[in-house]
Protein backbone atom coordinates (compact mmCIF):
# COMPACT_ATOMS: atom_id res chain seq x y z
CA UNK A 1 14.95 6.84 52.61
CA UNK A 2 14.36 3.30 51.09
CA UNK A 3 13.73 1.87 47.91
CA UNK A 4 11.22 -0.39 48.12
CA UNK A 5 11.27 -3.24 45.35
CA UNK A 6 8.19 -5.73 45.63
CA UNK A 7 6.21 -8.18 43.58
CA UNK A 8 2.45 -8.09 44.34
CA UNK A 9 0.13 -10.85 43.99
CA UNK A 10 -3.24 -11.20 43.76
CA UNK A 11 -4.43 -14.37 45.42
CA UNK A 12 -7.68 -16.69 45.52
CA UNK A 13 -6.33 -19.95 47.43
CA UNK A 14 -7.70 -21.14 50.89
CA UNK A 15 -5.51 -22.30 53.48
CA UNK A 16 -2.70 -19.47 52.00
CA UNK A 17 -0.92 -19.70 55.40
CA UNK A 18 -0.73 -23.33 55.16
CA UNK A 19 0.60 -23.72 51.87
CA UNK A 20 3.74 -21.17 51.76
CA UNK A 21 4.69 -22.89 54.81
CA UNK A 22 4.11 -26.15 53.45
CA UNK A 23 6.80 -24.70 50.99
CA UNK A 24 9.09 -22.99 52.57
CA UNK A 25 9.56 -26.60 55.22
CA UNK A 26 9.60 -28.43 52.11
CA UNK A 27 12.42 -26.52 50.57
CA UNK A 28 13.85 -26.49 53.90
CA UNK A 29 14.39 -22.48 53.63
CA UNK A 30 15.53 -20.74 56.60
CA UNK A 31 12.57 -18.59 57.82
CA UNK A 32 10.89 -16.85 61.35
CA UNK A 33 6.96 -15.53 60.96
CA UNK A 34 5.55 -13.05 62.61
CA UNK A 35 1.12 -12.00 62.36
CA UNK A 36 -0.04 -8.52 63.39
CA UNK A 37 -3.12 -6.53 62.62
CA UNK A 38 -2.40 -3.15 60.54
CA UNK A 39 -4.48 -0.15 60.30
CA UNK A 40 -3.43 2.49 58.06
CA UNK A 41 -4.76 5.88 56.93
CA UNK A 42 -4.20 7.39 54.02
CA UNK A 43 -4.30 11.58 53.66
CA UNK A 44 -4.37 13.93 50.66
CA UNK A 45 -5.16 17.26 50.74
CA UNK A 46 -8.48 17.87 48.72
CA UNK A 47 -7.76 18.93 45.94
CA UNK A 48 -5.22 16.28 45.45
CA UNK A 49 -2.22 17.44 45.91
CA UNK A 50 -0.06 14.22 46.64
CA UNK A 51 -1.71 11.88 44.07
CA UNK A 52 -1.08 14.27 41.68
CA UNK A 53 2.71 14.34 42.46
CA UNK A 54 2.16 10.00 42.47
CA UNK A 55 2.74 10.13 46.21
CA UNK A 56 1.23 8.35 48.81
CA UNK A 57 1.44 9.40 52.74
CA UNK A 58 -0.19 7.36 55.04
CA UNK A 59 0.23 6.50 59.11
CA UNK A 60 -0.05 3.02 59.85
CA UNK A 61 -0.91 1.82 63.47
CA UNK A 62 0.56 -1.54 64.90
CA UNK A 63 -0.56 -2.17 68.45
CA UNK A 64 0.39 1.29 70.18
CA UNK A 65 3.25 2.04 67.38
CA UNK A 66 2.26 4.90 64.94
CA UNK A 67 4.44 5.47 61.98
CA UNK A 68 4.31 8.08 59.18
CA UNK A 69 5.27 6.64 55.61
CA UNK A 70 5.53 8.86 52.18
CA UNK A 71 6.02 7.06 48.91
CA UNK A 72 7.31 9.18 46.48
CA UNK A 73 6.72 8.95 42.39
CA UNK A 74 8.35 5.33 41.49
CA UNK A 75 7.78 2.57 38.55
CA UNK A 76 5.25 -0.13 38.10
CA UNK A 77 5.54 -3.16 35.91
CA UNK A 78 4.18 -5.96 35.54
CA UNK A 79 3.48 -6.60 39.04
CA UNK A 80 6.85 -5.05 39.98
CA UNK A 81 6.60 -2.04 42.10
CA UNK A 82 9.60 0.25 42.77
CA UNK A 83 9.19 3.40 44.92
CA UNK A 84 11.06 5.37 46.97
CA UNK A 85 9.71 5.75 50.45
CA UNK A 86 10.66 7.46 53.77
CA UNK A 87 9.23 6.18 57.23
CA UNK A 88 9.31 8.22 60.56
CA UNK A 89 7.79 6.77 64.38
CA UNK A 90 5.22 9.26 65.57
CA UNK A 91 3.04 9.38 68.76
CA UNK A 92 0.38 10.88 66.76
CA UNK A 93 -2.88 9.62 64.69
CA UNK A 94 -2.15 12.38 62.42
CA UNK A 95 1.09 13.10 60.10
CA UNK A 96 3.52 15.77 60.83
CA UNK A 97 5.03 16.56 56.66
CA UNK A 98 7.67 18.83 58.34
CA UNK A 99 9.54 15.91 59.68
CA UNK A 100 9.81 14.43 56.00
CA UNK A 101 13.30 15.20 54.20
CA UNK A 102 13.19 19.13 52.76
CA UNK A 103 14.31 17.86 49.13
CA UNK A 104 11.45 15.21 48.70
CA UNK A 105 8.66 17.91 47.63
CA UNK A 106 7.82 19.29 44.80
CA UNK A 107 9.84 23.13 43.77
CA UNK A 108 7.31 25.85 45.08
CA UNK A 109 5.87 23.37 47.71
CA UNK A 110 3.26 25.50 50.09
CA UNK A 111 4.27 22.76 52.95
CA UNK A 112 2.45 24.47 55.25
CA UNK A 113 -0.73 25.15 52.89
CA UNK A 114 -0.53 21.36 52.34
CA UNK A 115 -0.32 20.09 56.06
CA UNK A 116 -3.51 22.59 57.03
CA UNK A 117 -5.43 20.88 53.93
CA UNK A 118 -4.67 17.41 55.18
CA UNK A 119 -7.70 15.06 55.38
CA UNK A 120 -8.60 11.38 55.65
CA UNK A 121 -9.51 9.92 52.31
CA UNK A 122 -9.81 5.73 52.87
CA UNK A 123 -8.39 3.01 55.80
CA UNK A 124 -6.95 -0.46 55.21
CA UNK A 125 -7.44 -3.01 57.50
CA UNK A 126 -6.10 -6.26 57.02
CA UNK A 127 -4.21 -9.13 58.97
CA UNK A 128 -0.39 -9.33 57.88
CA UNK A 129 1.31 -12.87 57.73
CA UNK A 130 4.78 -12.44 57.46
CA UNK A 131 7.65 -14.64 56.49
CA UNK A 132 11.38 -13.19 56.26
CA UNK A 133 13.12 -15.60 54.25
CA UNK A 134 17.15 -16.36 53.69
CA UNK A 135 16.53 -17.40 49.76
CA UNK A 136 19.71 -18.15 47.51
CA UNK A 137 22.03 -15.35 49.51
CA UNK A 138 19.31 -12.80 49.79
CA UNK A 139 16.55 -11.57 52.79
CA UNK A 140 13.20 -11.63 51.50
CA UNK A 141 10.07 -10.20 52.93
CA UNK A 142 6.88 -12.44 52.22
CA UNK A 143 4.05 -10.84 53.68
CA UNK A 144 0.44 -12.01 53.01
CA UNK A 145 -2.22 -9.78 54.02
CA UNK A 146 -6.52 -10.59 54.36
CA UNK A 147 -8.37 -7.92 54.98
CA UNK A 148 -10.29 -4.63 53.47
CA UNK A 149 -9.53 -1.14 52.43
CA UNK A 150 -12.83 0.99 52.99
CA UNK A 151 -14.17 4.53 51.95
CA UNK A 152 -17.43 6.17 52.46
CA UNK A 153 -18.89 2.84 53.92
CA UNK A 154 -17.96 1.60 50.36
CA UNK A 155 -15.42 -1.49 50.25
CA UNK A 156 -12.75 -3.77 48.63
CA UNK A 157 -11.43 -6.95 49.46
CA UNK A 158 -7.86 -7.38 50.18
CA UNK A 159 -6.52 -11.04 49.69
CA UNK A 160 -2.65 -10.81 48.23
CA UNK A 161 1.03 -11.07 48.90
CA UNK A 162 3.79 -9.17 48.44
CA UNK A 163 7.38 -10.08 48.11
CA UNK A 164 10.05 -7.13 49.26
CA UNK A 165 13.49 -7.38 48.69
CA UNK A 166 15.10 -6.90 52.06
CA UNK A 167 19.09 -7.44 51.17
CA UNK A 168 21.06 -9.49 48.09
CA UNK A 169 19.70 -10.10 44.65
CA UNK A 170 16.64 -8.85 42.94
CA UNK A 171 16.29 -12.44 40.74
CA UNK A 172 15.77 -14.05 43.99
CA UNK A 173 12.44 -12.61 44.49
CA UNK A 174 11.69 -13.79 40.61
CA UNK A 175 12.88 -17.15 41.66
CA UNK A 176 10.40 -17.24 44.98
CA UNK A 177 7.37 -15.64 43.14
CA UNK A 178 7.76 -18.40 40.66
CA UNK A 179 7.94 -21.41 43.86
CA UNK A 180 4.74 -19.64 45.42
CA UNK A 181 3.04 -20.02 41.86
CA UNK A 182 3.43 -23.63 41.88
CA UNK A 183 1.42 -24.02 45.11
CA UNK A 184 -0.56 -20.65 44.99
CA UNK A 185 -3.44 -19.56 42.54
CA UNK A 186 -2.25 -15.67 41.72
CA UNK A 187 -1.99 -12.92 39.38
CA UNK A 188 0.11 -9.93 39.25
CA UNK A 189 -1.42 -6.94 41.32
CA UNK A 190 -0.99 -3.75 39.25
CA UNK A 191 -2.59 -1.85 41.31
CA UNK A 192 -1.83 -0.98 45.31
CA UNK A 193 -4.04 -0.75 48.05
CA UNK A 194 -3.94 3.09 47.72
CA UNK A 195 -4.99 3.05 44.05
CA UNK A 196 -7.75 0.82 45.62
CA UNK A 197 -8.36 3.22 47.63
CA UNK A 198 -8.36 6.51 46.07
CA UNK A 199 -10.84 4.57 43.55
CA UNK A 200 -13.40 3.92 46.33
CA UNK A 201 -12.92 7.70 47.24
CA UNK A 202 -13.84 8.68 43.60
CA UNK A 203 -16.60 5.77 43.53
CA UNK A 204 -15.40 4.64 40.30
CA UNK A 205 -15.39 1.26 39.12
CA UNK A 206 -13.15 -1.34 38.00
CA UNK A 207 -14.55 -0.94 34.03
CA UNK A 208 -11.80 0.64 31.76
CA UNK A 209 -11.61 1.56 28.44
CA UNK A 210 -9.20 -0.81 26.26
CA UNK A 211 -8.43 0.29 22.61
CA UNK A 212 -8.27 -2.76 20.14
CA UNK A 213 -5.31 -2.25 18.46
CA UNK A 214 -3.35 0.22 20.70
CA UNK A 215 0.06 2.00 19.57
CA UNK A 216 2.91 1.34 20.99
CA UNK A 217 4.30 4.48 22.78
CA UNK A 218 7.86 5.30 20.73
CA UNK A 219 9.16 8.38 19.35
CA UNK A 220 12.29 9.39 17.30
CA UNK A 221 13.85 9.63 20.43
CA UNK A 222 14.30 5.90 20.56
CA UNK A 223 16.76 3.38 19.14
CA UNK A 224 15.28 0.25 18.25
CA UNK A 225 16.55 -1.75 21.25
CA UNK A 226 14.65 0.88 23.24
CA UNK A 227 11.51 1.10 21.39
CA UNK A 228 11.65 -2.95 21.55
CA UNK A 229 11.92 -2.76 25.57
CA UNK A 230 9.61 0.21 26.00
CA UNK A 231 7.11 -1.65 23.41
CA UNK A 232 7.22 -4.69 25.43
CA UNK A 233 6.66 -3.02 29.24
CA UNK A 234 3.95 -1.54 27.18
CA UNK A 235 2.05 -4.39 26.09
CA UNK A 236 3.03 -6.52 29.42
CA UNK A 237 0.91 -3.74 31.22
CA UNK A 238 -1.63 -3.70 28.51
CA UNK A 239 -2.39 -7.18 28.71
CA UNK A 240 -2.87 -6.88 32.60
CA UNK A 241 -5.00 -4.51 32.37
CA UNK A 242 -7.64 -6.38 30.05
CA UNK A 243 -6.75 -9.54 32.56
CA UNK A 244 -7.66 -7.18 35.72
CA UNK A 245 -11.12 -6.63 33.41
CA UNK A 246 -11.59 -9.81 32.72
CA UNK A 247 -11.37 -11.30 36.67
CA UNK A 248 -13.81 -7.81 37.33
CA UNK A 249 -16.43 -9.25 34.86
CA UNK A 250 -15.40 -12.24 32.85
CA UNK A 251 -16.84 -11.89 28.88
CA UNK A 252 -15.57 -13.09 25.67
CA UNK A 253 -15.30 -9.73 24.38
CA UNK A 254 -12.56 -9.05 27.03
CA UNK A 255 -11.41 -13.03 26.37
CA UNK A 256 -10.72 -11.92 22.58
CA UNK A 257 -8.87 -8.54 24.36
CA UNK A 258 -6.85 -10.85 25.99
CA UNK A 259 -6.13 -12.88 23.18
CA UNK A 260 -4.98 -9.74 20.98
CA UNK A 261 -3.04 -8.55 24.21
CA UNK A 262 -0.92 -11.76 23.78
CA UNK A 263 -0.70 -11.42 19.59
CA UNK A 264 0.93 -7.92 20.21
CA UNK A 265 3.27 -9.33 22.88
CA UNK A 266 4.31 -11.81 20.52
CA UNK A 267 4.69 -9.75 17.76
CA UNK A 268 7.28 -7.78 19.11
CA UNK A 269 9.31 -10.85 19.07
CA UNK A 270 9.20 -11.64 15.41
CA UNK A 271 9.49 -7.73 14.26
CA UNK A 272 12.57 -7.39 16.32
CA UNK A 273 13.56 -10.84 15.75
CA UNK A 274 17.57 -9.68 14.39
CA UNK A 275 17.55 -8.27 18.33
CA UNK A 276 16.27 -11.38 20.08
CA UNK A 277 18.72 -13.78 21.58
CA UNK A 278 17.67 -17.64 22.05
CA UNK A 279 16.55 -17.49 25.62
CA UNK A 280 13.88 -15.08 24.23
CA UNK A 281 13.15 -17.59 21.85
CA UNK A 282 11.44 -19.19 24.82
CA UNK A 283 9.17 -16.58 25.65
CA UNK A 284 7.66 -16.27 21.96
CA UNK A 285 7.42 -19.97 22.11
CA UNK A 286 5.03 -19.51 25.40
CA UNK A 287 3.27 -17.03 24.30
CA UNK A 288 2.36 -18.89 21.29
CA UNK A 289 1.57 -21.95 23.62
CA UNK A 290 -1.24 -19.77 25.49
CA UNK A 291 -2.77 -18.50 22.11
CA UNK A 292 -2.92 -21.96 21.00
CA UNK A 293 -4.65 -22.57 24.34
CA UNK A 294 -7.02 -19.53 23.39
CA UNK A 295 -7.79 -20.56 19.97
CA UNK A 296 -11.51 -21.58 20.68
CA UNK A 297 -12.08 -18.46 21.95
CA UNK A 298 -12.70 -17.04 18.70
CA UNK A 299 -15.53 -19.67 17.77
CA UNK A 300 -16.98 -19.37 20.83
CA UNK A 301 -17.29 -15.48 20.85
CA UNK A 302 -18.99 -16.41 17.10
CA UNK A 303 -21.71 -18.65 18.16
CA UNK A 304 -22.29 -16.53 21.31
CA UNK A 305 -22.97 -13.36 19.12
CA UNK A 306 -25.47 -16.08 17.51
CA UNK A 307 -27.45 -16.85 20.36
CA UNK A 308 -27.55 -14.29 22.78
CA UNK A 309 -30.76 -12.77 23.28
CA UNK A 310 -29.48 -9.04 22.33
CA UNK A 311 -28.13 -10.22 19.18
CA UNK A 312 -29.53 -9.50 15.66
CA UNK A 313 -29.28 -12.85 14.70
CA UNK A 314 -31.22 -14.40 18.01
CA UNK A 315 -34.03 -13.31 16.08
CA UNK A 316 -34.20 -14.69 13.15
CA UNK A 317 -32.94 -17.99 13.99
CA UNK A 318 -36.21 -18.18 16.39
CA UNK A 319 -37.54 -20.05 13.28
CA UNK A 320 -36.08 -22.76 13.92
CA UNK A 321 -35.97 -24.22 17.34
CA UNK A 322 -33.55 -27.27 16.71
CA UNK A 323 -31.15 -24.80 15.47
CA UNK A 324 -30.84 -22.71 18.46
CA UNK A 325 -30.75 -26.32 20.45
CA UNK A 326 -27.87 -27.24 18.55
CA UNK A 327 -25.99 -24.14 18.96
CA UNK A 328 -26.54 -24.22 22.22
CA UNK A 329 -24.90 -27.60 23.27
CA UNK A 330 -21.90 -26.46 20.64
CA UNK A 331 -21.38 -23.24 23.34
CA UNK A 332 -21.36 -25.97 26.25
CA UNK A 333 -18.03 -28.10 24.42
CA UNK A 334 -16.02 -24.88 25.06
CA UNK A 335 -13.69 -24.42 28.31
CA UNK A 336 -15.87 -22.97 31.29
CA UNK A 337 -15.04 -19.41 32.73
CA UNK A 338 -13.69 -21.25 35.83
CA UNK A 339 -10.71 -23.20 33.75
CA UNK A 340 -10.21 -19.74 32.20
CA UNK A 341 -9.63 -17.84 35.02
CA UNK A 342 -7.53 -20.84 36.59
CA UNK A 343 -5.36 -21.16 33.03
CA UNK A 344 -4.80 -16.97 34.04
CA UNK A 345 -3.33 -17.75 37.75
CA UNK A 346 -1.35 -20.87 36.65
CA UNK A 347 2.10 -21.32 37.31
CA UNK A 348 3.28 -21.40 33.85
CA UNK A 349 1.75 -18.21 33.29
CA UNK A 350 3.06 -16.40 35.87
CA UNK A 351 6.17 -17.26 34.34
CA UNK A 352 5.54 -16.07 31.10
CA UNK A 353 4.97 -12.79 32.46
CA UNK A 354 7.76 -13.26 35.11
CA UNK A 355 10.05 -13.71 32.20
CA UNK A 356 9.12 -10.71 30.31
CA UNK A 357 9.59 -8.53 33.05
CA UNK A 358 12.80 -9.70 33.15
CA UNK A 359 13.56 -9.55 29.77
CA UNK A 360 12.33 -5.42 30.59
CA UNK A 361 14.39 -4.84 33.30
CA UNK A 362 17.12 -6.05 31.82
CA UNK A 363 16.78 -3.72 29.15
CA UNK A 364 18.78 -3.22 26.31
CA UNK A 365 21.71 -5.06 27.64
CA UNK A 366 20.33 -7.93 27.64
CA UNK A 367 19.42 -7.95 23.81
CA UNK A 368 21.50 -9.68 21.46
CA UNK A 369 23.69 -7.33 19.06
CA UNK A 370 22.85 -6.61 15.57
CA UNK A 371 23.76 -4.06 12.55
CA UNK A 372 19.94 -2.39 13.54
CA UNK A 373 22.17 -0.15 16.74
CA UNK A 374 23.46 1.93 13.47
CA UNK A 375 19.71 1.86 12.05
CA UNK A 376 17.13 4.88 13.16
CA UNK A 377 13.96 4.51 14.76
CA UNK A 378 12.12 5.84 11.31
CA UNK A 379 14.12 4.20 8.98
CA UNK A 380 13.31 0.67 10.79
CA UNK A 381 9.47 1.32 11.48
CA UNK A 382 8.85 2.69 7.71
CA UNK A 383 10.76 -0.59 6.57
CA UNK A 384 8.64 -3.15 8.49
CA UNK A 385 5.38 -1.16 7.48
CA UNK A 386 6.13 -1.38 3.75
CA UNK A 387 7.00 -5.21 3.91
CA UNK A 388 3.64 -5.68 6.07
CA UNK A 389 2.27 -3.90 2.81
CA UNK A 390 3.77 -6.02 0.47
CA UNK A 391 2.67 -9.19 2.09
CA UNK A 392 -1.01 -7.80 2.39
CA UNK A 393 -0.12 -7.20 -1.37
CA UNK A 394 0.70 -10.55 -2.30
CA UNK A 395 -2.15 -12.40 -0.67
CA UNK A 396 -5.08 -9.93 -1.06
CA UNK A 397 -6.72 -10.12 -4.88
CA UNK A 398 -6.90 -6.58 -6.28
CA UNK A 399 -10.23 -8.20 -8.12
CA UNK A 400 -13.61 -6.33 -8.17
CA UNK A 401 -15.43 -8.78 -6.19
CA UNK A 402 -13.95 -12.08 -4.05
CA UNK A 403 -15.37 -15.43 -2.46
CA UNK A 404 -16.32 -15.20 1.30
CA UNK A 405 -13.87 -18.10 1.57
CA UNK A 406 -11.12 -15.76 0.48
CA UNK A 407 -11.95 -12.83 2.94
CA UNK A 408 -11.56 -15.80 5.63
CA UNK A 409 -8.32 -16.48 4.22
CA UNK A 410 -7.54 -12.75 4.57
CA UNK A 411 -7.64 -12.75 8.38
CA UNK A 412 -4.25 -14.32 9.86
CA UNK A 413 -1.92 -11.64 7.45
CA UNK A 414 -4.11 -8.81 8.13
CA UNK A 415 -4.16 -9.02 11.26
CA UNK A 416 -0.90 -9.08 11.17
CA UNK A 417 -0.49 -6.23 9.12
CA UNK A 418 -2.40 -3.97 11.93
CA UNK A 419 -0.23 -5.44 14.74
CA UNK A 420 2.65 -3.87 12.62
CA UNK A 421 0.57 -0.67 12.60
CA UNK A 422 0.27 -0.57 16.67
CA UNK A 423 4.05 -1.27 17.12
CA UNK A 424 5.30 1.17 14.55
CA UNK A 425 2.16 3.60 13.53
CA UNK A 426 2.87 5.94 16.53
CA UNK A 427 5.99 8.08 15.36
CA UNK A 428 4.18 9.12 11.84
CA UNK A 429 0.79 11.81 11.08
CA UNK A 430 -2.22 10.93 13.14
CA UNK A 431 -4.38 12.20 10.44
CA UNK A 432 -2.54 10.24 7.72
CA UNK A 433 -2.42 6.72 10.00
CA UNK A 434 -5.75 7.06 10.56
CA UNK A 435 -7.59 7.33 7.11
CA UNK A 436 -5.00 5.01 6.18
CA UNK A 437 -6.13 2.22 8.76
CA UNK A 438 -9.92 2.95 8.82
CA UNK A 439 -10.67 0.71 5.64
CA UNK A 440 -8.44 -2.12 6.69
CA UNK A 441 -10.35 -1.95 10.19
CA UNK A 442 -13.38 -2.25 8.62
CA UNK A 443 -12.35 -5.10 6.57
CA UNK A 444 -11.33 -7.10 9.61
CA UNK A 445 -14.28 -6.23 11.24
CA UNK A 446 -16.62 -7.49 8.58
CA UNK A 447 -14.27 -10.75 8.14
CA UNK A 448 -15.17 -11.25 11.82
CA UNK A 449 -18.75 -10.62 11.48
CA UNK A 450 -18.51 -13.02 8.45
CA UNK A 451 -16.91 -15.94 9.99
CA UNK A 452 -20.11 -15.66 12.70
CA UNK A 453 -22.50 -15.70 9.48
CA UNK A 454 -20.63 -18.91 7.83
CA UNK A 455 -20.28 -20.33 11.49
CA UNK A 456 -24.37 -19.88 11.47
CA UNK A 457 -24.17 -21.29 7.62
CA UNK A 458 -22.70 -24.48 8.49
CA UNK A 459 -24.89 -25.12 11.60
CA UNK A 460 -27.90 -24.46 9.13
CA UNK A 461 -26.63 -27.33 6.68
CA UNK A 462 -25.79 -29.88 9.61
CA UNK A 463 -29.64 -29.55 9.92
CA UNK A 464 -30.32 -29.41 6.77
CA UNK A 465 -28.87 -32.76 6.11
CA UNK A 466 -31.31 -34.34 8.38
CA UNK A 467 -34.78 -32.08 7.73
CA UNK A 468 -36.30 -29.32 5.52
CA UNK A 469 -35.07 -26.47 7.10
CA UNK A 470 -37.28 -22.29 6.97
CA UNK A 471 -36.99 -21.10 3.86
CA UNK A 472 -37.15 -17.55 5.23
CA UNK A 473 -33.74 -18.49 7.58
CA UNK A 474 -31.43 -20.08 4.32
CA UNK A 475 -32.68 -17.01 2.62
CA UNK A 476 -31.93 -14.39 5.17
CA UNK A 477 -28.89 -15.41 5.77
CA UNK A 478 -27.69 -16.23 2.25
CA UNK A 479 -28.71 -12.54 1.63
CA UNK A 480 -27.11 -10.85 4.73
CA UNK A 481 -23.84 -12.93 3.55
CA UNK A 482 -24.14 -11.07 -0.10
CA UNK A 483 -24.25 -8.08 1.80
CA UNK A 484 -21.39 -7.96 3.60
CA UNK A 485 -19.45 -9.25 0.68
CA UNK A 486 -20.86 -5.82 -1.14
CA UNK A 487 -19.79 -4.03 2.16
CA UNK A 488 -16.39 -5.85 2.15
CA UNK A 489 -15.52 -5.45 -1.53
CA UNK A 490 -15.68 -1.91 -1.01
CA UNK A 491 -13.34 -1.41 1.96
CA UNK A 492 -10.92 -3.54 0.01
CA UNK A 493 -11.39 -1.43 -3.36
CA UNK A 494 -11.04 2.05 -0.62
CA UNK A 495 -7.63 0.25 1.21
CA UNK A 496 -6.34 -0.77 -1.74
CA UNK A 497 -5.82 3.14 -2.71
CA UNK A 498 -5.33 4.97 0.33
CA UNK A 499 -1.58 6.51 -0.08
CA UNK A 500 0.15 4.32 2.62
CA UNK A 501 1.26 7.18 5.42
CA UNK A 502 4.59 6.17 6.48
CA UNK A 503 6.18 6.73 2.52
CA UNK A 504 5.24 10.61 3.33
């Protein structure tokens, strides 16, 4: 049995080959390279069985070699994969699970049952380039493979690298992921080639569901150092996930996901801020660098709800032709999909998200020591929720009705306020969290569907200032502004009462 510890990479580059060597000479790095062509098959029995245990038994075939390979249930974050796996020669196309170790399997195990059940679910086929590196006192495995992993005549690309640990220090594969970035285009890979796989065999796509504000998974098991780690491995996964979306089928919708996915990240760092030493001052501080570089994303999502041809709005702004001109070369001043996907495989955030995985795996040791060890899980959650309340208190006007300036003004601490929610909200009664959120939601909802009206507004009096504008659009709008203000008012009025759920 090994344990195999790799960083996977997604990659988009030509001339791949070139470039690490290019590198590796460059940092004169002791190296030999070796190419072959891999087929592997991948069985399950059909009802499951294996993935269900999070194993994975394949035979791979390299020239006239055949060798068996089970990897048993392991961890995945952030790109890191750890998993245990056990790898026997055979003569045959087919695996033989009796020659696995007995104490792998599942108690209760039919063995037998499972070997007759046996099928083929998907193939990979790909070209392996490999490089096996001496790097800072340790053997490291680069292996980039080009190829496809195929089911049912259905298809997906392969085109990544991988990094194994062979011997030494596990930093030093952190250190060479970070070199490759610099001359590489890549992302994390979350996913492997089987979980490819197994999703061609399903015939599912890539689309997944991704909750706005999701809770952080703590209970009153935790300490805070733990809920601060877990929280964090958490969001780190989160936020690949809307990123793996995003490449899938770019949108600002999932642009604004990915924005949030960062604000959660982040917030972690100023909730737990008694626990964080300086050098994770340095992650908040990049993280905050690539929201600045996000900001516009919030204007453009705005105008886009303005002019698309689904949208409410499209309609009425039909009227007038010079206005939809005019929003339309404001849309073309924002950064292109193409500089946002290459701002998502840049070096410098790699290491963001190199650096937080670090900061997980080194887990509570490496957080800096405070009086909160002594402090339970409840007792620090139901603090930071009734100071988020008190600062919502202080800003938000307890009058009847308020300006939509105001609302505007509203946005930055209630959003913050939620974010608190999603790191803290899990360990207290669903029913209770809920009715308590719902009319804050809706607030920040309708301030977001408000800044798109006053976005609209002040395009309207640009024009204005040059010619007579439709009646019928300054009206309209003016009115659906009122509106929302009503609708607004009311939340505020409704969250303003709502018994807060933690105090119970």
């Amino acid at each position: 049995m090994e344990t195999e510890i790799e960083l996977k990479y997604l990659v988009v580059n030509e001339q791949v080959v070139e470039r690490i060597n290019n590198l590796l000479d460059g940092k004169k790095y002791h190296y030999t390279v070796a190419n072959n062509t891999l087929t592997n098959c991948y069985f399950d029995t059909k009802d499951l069985s294996f993935r269900k245990h999070d194993f994975g038994l394949r035979v791979r075939s390299k020239n006239e070699q055949r060798e068996q390979t089970i990897k048993t249930a392991g961890q995945t974050i952030g790109g890191l994969h750890k998993r245990p796996e056990y790898n026997i020669d055979i003569t045959d196309n087919f695996p033989d699970l009796s020659l696995f170790p007995d104490d792998i399997w599942p108690k209760n195990t039919n063995l037998a049952q499972w070997q007759d059940d046996l099928i083929v679910l998907f193939s990979t086929d790909f070209i392996r380039h490999t490089w096996t590196i001496t790097y800072e006192k340790s053997v490291i495995e680069l292996a980039f493979d080009v190829g496809s992993v195929s089911s049912s005549g259905r298809e997906l690309p392969i085109c990544e690298i991988e990094l194994e640990l062979l011997s030494g220090e596990e930093a030093a594969i952190f250190s060479l992921a970070q070199q490759l970035s610099n001359v590489l285009l890549m992302r994390p890979g979350t996913k492997s080639k089987a979980a490819r796989g197994y999703q061609l065999w399903h015939n599912q796509s890539d689309e997944q569901e991704i909750a706005e504000f999701p809770f952080i998974p703590i209970s009153g098991r935790d300490t805070c150092e733990s809920a601060l780690i877990n929280g964090l491995t958490f969001s780190l996964s989160h936020l690949q996930k809307v990123i793996d979306s995003y490449f899938n089928q770019p949108s600002l919708s999932l642009l604004s996901q990915i924005n949030h996915g960062l604000l959660l990240m982040r917030h972690a760092f100023w909730l737990f801020d008694d626990s964080i030493s300086d050098e994770h001052l340095l992650i908040r501080k990049e993280l905050s660098h690539f929201l600045k570089m996000l900001a516009w994303q919030n204007n453009a999502k705005n105008l886009h709800d303005i002019i698309t041809k689904q949208s409410t709005f499209r309609k009425k702004i039909e009227y007038s032709q010079k206005l939809v001109k005019q929003l339309k070369l404001e849309e073309r001043r924002f950064p292109s999909t193409e500089q946002v996907l290459e701002m998502l495989m840049s070096s410098r955030f790699n290491q963001l998200q190199l650096s937080v995985l670090q900061m997980i795996l080194a887990g509570e040791k490496g957080l800096k020591a405070t009086s909160e060890h002594n402090q339970s899980i409840f007792s620090f959650c139901a603090s930071a929720l009734e100071k988020s309340l008190n600062a919502l208190a202080d800003d938000i006007s307890f009058e009847s009705s308020i300006s939509a300036e105001q609302y505007l003004s509203y946005k930055r601490i209630l959003n913050r306020s939620l974010l608190t929610g999603s790191w803290c909200g899990q360990l207290f009664d669903d029913k209770a969290r809920a009715d308590y959120r719902a009319p804050w939601l809706d607030i920040m909802h309708g301030i977001t569907e408000l800044e798109t009206l006053c976005m609209l507004k002040q395009q309207l009096l640009q024009l204005q200032a040059v010619e007579d504008q439709p009646e019928k659009l300054v009206n309209w709008l003016e009115c659906k502004i009122e509106n929302l203000l009503t609708a607004l008012d009311a939340s505020r009025q409704m969250a303003l009462v709502v018994p807060p759920y933690w105090r119970s």
